[in-house]
ModelCIF file with pLDDT and N, C-alpha, C, O atoms, coordinates in Angstrom:
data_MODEL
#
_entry.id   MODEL 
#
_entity.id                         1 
_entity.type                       polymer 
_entity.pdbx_number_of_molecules   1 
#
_entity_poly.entity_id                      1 
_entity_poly.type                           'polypeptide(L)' 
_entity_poly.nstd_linkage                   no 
_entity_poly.nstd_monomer                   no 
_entity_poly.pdbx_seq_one_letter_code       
;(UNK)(UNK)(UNK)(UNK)(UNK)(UNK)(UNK)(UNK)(UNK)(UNK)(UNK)(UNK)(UNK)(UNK)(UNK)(UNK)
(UNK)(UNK)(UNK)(UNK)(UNK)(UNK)(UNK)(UNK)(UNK)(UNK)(UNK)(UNK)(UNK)(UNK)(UNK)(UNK)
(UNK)(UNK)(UNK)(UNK)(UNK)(UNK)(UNK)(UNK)(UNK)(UNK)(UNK)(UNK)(UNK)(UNK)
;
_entity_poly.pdbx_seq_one_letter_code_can   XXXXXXXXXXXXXXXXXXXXXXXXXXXXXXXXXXXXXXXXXXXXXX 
_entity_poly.pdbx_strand_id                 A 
#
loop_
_entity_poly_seq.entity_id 
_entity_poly_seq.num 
_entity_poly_seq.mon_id 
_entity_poly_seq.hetero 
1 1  UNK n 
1 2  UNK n 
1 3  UNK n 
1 4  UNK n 
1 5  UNK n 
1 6  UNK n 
1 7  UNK n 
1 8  UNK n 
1 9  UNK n 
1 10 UNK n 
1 11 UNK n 
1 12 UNK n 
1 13 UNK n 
1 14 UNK n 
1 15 UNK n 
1 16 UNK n 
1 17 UNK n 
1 18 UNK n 
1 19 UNK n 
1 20 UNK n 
1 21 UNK n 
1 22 UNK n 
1 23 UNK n 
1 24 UNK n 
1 25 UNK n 
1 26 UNK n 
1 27 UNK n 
1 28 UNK n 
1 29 UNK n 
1 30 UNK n 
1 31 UNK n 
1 32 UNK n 
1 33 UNK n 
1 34 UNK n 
1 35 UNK n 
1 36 UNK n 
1 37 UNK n 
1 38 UNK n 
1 39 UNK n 
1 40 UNK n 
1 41 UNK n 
1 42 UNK n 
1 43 UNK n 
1 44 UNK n 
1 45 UNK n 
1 46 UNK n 
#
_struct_asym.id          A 
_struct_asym.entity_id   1 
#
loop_
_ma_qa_metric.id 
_ma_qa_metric.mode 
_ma_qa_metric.name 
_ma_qa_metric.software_group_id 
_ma_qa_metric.type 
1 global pLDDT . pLDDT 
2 local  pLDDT . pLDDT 
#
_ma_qa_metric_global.metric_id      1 
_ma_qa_metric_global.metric_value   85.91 
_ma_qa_metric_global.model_id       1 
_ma_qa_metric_global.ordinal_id     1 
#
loop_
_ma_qa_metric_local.label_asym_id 
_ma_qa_metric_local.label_comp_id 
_ma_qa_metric_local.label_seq_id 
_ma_qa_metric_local.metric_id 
_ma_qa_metric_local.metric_value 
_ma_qa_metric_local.model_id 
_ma_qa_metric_local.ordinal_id 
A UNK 1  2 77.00 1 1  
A UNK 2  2 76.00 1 2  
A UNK 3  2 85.00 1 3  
A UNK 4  2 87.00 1 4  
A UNK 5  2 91.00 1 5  
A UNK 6  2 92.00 1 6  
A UNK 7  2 95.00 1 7  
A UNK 8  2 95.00 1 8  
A UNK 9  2 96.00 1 9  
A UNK 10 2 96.00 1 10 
A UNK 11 2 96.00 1 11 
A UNK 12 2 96.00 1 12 
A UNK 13 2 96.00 1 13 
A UNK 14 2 96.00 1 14 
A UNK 15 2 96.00 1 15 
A UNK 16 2 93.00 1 16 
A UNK 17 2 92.00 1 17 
A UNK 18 2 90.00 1 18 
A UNK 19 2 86.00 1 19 
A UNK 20 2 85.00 1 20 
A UNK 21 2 85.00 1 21 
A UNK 22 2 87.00 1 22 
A UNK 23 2 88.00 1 23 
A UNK 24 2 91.00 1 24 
A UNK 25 2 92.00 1 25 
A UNK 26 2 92.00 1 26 
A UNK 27 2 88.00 1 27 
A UNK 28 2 91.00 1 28 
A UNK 29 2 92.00 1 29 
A UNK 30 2 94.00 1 30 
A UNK 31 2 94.00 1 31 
A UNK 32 2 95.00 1 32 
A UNK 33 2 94.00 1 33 
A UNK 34 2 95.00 1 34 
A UNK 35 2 93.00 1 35 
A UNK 36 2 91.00 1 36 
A UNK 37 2 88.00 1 37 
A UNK 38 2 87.00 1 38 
A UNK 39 2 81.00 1 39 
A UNK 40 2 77.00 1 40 
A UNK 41 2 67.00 1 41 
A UNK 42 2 59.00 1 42 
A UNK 43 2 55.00 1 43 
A UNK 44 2 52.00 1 44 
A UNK 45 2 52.00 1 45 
A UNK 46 2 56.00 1 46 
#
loop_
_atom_site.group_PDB 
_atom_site.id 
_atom_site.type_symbol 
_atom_site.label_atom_id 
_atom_site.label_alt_id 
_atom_site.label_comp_id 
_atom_site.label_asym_id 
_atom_site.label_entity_id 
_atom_site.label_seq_id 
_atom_site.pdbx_PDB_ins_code 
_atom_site.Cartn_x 
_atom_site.Cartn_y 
_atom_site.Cartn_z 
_atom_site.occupancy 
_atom_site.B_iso_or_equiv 
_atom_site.pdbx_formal_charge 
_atom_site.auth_seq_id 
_atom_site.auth_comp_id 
_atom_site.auth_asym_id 
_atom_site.auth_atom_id 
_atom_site.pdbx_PDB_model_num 
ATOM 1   N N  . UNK A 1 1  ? 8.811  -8.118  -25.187 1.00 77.00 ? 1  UNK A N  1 
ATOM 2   C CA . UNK A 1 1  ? 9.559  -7.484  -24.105 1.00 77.00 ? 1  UNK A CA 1 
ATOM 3   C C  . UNK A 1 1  ? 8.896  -7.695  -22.756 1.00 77.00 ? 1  UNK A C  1 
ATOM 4   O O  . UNK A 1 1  ? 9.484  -7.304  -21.748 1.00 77.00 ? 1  UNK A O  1 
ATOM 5   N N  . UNK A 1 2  ? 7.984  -8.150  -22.688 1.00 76.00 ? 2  UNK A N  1 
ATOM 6   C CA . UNK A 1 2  ? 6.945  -8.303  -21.219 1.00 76.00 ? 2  UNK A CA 1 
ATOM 7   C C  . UNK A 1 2  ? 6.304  -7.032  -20.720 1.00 76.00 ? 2  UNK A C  1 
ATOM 8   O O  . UNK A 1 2  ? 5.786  -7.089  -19.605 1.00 76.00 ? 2  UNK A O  1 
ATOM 9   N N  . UNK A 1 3  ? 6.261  -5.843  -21.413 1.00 85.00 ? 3  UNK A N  1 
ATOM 10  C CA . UNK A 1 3  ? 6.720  -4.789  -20.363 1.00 85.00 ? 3  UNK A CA 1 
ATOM 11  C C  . UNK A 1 3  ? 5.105  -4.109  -20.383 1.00 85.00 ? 3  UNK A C  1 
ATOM 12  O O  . UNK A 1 3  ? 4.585  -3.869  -21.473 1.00 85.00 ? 3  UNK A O  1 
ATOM 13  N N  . UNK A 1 4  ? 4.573  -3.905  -19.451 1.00 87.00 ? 4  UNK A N  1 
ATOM 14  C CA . UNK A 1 4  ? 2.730  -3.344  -19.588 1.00 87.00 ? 4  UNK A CA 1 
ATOM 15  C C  . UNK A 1 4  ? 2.828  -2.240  -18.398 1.00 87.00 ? 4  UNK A C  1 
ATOM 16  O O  . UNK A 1 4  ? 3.608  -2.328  -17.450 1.00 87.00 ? 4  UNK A O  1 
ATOM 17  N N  . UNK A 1 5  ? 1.866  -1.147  -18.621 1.00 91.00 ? 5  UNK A N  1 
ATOM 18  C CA . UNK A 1 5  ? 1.628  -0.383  -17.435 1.00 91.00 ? 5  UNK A CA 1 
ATOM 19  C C  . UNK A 1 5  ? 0.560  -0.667  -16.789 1.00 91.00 ? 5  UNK A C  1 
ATOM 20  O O  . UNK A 1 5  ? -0.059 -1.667  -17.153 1.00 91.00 ? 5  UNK A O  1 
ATOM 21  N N  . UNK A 1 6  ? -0.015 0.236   -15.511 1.00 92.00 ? 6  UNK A N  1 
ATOM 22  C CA . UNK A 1 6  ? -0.467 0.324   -14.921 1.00 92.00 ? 6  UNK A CA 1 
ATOM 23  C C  . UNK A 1 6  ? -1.374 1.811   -14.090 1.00 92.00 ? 6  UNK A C  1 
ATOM 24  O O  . UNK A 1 6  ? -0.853 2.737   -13.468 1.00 92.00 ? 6  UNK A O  1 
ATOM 25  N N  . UNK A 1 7  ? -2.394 1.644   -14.289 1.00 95.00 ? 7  UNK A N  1 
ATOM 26  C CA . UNK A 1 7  ? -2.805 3.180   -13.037 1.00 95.00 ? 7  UNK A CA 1 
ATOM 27  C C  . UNK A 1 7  ? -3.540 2.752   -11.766 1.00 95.00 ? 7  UNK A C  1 
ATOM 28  O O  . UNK A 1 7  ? -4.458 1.999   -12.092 1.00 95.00 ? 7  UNK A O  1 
ATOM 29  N N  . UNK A 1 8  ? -3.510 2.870   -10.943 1.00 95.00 ? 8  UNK A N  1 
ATOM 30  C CA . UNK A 1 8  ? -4.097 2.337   -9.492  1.00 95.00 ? 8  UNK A CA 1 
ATOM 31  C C  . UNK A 1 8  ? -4.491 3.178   -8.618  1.00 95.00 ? 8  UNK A C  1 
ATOM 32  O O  . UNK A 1 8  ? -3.986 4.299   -8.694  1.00 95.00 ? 8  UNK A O  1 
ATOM 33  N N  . UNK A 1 9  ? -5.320 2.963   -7.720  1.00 96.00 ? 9  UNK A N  1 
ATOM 34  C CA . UNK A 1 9  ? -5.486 3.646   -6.500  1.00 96.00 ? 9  UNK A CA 1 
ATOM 35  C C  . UNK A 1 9  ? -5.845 2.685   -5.410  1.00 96.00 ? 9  UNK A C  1 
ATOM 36  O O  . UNK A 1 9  ? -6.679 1.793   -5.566  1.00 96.00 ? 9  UNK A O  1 
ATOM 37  N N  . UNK A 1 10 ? -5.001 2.958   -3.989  1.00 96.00 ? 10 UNK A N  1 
ATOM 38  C CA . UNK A 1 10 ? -5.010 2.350   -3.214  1.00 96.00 ? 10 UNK A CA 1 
ATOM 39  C C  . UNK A 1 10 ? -5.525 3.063   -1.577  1.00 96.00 ? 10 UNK A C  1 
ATOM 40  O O  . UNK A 1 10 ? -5.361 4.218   -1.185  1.00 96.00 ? 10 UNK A O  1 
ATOM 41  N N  . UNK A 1 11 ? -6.219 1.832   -0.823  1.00 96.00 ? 11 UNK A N  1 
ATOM 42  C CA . UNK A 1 11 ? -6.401 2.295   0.520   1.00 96.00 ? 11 UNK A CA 1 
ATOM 43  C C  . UNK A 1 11 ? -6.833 1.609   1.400   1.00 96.00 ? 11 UNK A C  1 
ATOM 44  O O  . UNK A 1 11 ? -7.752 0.819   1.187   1.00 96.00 ? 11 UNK A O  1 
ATOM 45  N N  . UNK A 1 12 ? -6.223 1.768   2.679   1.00 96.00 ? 12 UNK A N  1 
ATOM 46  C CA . UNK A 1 12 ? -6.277 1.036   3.831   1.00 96.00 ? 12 UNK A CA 1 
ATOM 47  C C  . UNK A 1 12 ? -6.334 1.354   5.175   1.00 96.00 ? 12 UNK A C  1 
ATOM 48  O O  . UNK A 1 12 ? -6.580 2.534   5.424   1.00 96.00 ? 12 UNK A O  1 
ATOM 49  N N  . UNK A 1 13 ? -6.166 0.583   6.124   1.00 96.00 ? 13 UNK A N  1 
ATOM 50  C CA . UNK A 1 13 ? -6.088 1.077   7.268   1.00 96.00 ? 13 UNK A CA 1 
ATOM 51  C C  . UNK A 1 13 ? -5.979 0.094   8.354   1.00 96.00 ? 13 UNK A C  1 
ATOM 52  O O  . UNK A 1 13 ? -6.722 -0.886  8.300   1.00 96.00 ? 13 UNK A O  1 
ATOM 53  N N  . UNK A 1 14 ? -4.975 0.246   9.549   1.00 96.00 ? 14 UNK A N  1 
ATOM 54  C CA . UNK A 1 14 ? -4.887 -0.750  10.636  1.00 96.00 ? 14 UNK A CA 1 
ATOM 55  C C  . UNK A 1 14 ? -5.115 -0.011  11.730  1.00 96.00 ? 14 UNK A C  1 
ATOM 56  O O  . UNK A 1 14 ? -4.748 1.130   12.013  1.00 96.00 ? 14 UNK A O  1 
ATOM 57  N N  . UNK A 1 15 ? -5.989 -1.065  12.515  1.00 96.00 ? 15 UNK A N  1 
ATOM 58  C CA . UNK A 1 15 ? -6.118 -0.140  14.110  1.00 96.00 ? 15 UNK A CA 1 
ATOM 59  C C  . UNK A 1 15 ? -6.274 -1.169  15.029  1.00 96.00 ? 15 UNK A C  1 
ATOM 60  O O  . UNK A 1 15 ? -6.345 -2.336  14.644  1.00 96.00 ? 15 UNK A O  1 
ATOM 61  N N  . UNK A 1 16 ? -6.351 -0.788  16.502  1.00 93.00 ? 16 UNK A N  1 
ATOM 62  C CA . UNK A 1 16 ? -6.974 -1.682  17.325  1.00 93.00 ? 16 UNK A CA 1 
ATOM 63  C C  . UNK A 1 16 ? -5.336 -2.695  17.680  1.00 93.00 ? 16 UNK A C  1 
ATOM 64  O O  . UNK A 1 16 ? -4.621 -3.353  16.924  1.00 93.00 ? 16 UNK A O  1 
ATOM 65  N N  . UNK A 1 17 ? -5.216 -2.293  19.711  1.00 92.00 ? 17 UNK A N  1 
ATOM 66  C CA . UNK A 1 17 ? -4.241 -2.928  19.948  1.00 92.00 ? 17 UNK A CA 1 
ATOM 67  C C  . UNK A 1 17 ? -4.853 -3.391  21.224  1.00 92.00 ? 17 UNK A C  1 
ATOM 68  O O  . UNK A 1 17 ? -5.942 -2.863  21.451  1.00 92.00 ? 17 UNK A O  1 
ATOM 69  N N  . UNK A 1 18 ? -4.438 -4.235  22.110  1.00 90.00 ? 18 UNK A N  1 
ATOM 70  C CA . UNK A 1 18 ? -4.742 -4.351  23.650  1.00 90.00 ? 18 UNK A CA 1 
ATOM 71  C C  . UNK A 1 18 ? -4.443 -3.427  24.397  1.00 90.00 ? 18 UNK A C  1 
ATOM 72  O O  . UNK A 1 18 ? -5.254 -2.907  25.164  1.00 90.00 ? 18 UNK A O  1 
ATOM 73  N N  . UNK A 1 19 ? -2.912 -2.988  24.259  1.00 86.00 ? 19 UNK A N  1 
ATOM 74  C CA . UNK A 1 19 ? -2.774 -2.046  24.885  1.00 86.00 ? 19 UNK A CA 1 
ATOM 75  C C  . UNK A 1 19 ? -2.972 -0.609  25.527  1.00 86.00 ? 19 UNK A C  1 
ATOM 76  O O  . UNK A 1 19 ? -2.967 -0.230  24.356  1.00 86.00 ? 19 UNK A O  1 
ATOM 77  N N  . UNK A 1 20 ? -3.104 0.295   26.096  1.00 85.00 ? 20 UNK A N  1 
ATOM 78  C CA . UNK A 1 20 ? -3.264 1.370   26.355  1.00 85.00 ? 20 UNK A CA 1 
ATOM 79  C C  . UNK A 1 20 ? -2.139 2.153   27.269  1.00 85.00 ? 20 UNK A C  1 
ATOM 80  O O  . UNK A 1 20 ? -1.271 1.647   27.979  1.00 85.00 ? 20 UNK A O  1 
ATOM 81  N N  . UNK A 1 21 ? -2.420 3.538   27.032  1.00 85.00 ? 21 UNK A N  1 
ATOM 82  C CA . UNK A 1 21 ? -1.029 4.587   27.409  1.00 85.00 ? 21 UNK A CA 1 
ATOM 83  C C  . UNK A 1 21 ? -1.375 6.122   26.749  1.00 85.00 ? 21 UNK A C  1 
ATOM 84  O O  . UNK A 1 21 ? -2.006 6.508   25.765  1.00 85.00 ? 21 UNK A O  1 
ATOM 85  N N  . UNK A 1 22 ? -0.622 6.763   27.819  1.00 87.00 ? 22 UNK A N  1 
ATOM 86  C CA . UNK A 1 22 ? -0.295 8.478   27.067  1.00 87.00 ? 22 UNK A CA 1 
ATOM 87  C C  . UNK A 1 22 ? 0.006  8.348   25.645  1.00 87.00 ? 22 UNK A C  1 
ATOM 88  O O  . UNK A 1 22 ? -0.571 8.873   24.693  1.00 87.00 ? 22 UNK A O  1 
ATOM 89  N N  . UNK A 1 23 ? 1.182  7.420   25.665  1.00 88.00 ? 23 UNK A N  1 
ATOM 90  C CA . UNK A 1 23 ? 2.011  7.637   24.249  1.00 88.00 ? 23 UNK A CA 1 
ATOM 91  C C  . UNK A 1 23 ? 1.443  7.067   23.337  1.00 88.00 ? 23 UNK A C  1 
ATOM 92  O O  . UNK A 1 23 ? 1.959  7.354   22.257  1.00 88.00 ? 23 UNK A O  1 
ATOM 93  N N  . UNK A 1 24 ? 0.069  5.942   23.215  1.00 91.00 ? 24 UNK A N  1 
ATOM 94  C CA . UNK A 1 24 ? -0.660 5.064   22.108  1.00 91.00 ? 24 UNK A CA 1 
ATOM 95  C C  . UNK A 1 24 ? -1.271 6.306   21.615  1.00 91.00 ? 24 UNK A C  1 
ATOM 96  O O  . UNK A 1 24 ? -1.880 7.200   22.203  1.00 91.00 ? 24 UNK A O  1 
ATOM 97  N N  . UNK A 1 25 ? -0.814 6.053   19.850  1.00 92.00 ? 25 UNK A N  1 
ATOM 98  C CA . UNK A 1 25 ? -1.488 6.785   18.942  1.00 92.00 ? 25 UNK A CA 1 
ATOM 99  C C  . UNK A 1 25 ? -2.123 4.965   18.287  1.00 92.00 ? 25 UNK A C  1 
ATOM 100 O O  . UNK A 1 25 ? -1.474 3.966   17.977  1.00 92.00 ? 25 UNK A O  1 
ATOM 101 N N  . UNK A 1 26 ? -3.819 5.267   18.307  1.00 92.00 ? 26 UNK A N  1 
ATOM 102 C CA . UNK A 1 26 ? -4.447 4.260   17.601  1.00 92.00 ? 26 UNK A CA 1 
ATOM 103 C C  . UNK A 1 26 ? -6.031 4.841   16.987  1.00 92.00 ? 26 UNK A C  1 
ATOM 104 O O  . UNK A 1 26 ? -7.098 5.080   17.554  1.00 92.00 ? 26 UNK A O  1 
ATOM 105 N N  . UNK A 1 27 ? -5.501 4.938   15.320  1.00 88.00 ? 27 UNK A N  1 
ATOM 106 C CA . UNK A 1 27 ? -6.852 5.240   14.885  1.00 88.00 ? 27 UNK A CA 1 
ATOM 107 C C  . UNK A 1 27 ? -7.330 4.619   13.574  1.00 88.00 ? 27 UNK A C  1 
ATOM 108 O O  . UNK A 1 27 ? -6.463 4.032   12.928  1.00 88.00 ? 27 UNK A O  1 
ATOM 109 N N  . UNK A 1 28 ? -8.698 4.656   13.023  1.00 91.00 ? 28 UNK A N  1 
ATOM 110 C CA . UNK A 1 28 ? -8.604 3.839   12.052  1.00 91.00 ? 28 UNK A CA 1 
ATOM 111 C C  . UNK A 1 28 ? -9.071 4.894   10.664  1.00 91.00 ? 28 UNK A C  1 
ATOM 112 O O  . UNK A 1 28 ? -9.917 4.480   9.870   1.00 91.00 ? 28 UNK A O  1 
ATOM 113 N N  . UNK A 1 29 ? -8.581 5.942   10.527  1.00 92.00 ? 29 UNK A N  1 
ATOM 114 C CA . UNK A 1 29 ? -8.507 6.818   9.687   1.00 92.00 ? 29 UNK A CA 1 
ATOM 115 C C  . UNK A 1 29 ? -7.867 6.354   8.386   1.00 92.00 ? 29 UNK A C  1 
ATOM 116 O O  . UNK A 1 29 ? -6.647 6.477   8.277   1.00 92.00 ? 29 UNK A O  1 
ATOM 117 N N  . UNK A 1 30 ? -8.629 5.793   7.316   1.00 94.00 ? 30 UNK A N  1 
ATOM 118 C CA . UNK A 1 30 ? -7.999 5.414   5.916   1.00 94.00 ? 30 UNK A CA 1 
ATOM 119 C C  . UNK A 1 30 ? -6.919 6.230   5.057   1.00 94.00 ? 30 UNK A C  1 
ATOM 120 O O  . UNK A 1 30 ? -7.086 7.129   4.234   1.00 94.00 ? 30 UNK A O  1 
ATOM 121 N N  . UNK A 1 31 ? -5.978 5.730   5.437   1.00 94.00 ? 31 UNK A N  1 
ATOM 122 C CA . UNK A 1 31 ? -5.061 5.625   3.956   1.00 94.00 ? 31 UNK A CA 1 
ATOM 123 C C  . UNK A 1 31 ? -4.682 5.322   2.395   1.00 94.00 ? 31 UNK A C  1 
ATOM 124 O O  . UNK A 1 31 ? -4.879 4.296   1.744   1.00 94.00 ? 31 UNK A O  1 
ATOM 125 N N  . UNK A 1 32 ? -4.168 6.364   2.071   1.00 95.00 ? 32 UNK A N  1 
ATOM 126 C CA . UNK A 1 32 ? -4.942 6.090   0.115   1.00 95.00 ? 32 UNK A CA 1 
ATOM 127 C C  . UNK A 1 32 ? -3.849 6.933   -0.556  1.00 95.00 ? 32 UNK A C  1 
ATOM 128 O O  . UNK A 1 32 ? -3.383 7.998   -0.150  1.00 95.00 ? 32 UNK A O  1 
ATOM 129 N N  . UNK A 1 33 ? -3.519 6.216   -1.712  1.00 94.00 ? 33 UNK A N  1 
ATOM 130 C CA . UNK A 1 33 ? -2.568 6.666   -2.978  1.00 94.00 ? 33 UNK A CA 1 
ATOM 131 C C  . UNK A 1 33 ? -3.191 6.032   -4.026  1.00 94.00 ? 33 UNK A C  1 
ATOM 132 O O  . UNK A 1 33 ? -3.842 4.992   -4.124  1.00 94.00 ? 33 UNK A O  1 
ATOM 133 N N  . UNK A 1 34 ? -2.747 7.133   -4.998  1.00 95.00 ? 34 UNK A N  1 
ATOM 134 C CA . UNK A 1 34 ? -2.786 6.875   -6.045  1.00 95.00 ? 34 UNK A CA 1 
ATOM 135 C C  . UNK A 1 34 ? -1.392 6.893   -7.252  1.00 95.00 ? 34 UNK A C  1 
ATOM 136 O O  . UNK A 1 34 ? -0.349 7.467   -6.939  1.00 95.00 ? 34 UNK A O  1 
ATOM 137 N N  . UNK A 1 35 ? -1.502 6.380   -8.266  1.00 93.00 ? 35 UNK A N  1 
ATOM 138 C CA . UNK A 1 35 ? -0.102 6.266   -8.706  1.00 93.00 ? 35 UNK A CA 1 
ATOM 139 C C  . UNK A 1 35 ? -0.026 5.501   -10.444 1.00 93.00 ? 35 UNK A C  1 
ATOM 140 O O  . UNK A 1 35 ? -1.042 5.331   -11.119 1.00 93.00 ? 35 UNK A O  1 
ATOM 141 N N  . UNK A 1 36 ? 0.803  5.281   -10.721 1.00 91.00 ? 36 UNK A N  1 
ATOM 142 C CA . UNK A 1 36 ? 1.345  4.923   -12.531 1.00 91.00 ? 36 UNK A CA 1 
ATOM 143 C C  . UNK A 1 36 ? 2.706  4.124   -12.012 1.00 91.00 ? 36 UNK A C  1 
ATOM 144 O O  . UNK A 1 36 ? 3.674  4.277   -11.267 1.00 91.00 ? 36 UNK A O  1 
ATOM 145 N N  . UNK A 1 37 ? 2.043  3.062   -13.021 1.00 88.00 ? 37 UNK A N  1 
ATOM 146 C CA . UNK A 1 37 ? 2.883  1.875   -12.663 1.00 88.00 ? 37 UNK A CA 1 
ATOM 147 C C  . UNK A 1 37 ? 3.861  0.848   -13.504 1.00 88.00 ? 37 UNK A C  1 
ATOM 148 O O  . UNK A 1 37 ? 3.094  0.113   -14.126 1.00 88.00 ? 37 UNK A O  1 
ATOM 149 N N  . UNK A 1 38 ? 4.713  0.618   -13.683 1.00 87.00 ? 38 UNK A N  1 
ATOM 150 C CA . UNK A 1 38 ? 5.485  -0.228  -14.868 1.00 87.00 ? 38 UNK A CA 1 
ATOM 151 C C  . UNK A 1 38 ? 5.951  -1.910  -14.201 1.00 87.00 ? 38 UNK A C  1 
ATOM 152 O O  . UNK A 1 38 ? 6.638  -2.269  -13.245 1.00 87.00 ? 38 UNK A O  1 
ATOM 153 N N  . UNK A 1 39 ? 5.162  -2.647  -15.289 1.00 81.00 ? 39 UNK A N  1 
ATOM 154 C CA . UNK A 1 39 ? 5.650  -3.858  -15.115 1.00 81.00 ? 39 UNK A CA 1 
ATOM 155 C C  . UNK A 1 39 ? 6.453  -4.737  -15.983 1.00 81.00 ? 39 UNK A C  1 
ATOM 156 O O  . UNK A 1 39 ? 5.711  -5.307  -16.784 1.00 81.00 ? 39 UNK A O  1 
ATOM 157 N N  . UNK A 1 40 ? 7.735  -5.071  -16.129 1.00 77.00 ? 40 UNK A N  1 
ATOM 158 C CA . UNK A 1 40 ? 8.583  -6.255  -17.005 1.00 77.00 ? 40 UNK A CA 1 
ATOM 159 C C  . UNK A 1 40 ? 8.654  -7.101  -16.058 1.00 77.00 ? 40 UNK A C  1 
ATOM 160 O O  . UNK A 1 40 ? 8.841  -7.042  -14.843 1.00 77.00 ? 40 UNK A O  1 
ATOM 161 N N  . UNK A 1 41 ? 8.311  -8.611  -17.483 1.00 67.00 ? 41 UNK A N  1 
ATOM 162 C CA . UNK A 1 41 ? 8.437  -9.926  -17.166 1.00 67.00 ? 41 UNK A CA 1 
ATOM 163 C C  . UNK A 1 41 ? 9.571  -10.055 -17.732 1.00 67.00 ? 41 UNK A C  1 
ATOM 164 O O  . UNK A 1 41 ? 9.588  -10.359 -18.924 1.00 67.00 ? 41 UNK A O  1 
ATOM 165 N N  . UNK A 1 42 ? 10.811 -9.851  -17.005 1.00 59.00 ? 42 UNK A N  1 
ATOM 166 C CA . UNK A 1 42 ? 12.375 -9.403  -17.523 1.00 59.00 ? 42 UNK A CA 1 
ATOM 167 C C  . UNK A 1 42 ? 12.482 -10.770 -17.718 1.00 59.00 ? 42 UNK A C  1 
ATOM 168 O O  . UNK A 1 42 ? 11.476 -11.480 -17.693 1.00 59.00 ? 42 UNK A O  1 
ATOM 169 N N  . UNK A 1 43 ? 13.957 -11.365 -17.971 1.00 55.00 ? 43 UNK A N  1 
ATOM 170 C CA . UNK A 1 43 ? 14.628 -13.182 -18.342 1.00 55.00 ? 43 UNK A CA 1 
ATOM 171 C C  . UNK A 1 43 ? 14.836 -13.397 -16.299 1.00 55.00 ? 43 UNK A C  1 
ATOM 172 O O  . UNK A 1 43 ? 15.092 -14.510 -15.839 1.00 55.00 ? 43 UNK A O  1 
ATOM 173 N N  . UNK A 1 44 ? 14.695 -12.371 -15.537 1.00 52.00 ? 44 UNK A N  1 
ATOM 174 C CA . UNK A 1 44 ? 15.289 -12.390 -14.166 1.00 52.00 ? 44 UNK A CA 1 
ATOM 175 C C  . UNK A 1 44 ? 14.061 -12.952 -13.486 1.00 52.00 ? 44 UNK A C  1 
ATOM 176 O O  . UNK A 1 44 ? 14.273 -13.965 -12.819 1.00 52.00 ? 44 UNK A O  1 
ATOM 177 N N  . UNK A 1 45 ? 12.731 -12.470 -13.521 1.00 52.00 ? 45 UNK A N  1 
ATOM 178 C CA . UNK A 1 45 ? 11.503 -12.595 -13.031 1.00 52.00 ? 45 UNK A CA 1 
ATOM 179 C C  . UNK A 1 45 ? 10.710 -11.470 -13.608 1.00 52.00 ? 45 UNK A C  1 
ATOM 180 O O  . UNK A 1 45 ? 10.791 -10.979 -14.733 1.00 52.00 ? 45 UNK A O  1 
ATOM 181 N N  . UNK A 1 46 ? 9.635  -11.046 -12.236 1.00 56.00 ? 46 UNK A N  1 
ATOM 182 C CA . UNK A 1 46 ? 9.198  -10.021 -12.506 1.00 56.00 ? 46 UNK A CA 1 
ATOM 183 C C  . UNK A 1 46 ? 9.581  -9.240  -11.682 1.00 56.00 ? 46 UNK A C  1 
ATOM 184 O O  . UNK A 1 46 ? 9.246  -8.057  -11.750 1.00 56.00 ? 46 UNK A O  1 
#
């Protein structure tokens, strides 16, 4: 059937522009999930 799971945890972060302003929100405070995951190698793809 192709079909396997998965458990993960993820994290990242983007910052840093040229620009500047009142309204620029820019920080490099990491982002992160965690999560359960399902994969099929169906007849379609994956």
């Amino acid at each position: 059937l192709g079909v396997t799971g998965a458990a993960f945890t993820d994290i990242g972060s983007l910052w840093g522009i040229d620009s500047t302003g009142i309204n620029l929100r820019d920080d490099s405070t990491p982002r992160g999930s965690v999560g359960f995951g399902i994969a099929w190698t169906s007849p379609f793809g994956p």
